[in-house]
Protein backbone atom coordinates (compact mmCIF):
# COMPACT_ATOMS: atom_id res chain seq x y z
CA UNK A 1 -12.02 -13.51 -7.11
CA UNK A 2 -9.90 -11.69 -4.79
CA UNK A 3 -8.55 -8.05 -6.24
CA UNK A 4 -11.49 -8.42 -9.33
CA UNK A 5 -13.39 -5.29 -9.28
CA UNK A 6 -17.36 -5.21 -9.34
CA UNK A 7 -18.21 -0.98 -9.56
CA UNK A 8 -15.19 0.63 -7.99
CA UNK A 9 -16.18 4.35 -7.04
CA UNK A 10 -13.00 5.70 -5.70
CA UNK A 11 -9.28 5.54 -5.79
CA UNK A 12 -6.60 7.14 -3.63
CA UNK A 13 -2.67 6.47 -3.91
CA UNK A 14 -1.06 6.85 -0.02
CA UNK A 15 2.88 7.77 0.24
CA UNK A 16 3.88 3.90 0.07
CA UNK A 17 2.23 3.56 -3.36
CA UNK A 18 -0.44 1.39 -1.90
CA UNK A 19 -3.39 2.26 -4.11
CA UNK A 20 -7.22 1.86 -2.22
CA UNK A 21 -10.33 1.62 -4.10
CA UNK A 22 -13.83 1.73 -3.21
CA UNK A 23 -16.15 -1.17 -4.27
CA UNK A 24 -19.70 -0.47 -4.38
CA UNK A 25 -21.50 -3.46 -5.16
CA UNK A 26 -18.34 -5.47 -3.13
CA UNK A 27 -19.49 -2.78 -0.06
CA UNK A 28 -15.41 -2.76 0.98
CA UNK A 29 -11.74 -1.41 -0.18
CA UNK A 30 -9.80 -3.44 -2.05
CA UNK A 31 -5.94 -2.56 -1.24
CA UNK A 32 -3.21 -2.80 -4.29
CA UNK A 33 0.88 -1.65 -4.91
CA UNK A 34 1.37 -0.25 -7.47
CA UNK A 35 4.39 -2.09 -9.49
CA UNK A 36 7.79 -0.93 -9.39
CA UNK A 37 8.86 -2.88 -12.17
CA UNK A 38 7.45 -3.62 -15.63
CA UNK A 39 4.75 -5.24 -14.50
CA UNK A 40 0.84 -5.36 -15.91
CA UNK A 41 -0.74 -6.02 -13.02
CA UNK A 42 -0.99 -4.29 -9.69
CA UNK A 43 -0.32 -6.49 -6.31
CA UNK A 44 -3.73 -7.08 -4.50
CA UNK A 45 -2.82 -6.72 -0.79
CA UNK A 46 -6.36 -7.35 0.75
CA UNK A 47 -9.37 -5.89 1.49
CA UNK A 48 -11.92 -4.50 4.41
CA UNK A 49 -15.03 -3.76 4.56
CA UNK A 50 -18.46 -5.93 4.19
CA UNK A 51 -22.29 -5.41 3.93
CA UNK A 52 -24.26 -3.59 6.70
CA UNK A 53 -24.81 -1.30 9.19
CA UNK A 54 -22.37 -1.54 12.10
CA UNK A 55 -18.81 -0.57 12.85
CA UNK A 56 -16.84 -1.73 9.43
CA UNK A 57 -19.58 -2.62 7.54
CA UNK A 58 -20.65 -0.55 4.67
CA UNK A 59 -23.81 0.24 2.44
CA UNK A 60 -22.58 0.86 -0.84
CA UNK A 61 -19.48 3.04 -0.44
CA UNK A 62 -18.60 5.70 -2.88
CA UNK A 63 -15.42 7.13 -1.84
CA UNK A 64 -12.19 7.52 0.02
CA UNK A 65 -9.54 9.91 1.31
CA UNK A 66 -6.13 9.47 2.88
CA UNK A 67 -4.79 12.16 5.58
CA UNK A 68 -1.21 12.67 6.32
CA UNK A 69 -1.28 10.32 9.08
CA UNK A 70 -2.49 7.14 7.05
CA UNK A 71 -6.05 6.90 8.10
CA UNK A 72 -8.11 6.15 5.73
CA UNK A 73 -11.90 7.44 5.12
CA UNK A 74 -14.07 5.92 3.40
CA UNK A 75 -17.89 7.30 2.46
CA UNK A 76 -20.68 5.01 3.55
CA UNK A 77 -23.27 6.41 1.07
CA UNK A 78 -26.12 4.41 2.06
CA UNK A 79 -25.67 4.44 6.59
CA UNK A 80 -25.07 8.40 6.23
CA UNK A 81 -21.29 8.56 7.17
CA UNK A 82 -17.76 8.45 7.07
CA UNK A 83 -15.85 5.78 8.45
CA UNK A 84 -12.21 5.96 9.91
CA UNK A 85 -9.76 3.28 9.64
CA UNK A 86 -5.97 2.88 10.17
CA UNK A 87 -4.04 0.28 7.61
């Protein structure tokens, strides 16, 4: 289901408290907020990412990494890089 986690790998929290985690066997991000309230549950915001070898796809990602400027990195274990993407 969407925001249900299958191995996450990585987390990173950017300066709007959106929190992005790297799912390996989901081969994408899954984007949350974290609550400002008293709530349990973070808000699932989306995702990116799929299975494979070309621009946006991934082969079993293991981690990610926010600059100052919002781009996010993520590790493409398996295709032997690092991908850049703006959210």
């Amino acid at each position: 289901a969407s925001g249900k986690f299958g191995l996450p790998r990585g987390l990173v929290i950017d300066g709007s408290a959106r929190i992005f985690a790297v799912d390996t066997t989901a081969m994408g991000v899954l984007v949350f907020r974290d609550p400002t309230g008293p709530a349990d549950e973070l808000e699932f915001l989306g995702a990116f990412g799929v299975q494979g070898i070309g621009d946006g796809q991934f082969a079993f990602p293991s981690a990610v990494a926010i600059d100052t400027r919002g781009h996010v990195y993520v590790a493409d274990t398996f295709n032997d890089r690092v991908q850049l993407w703006s959210y």
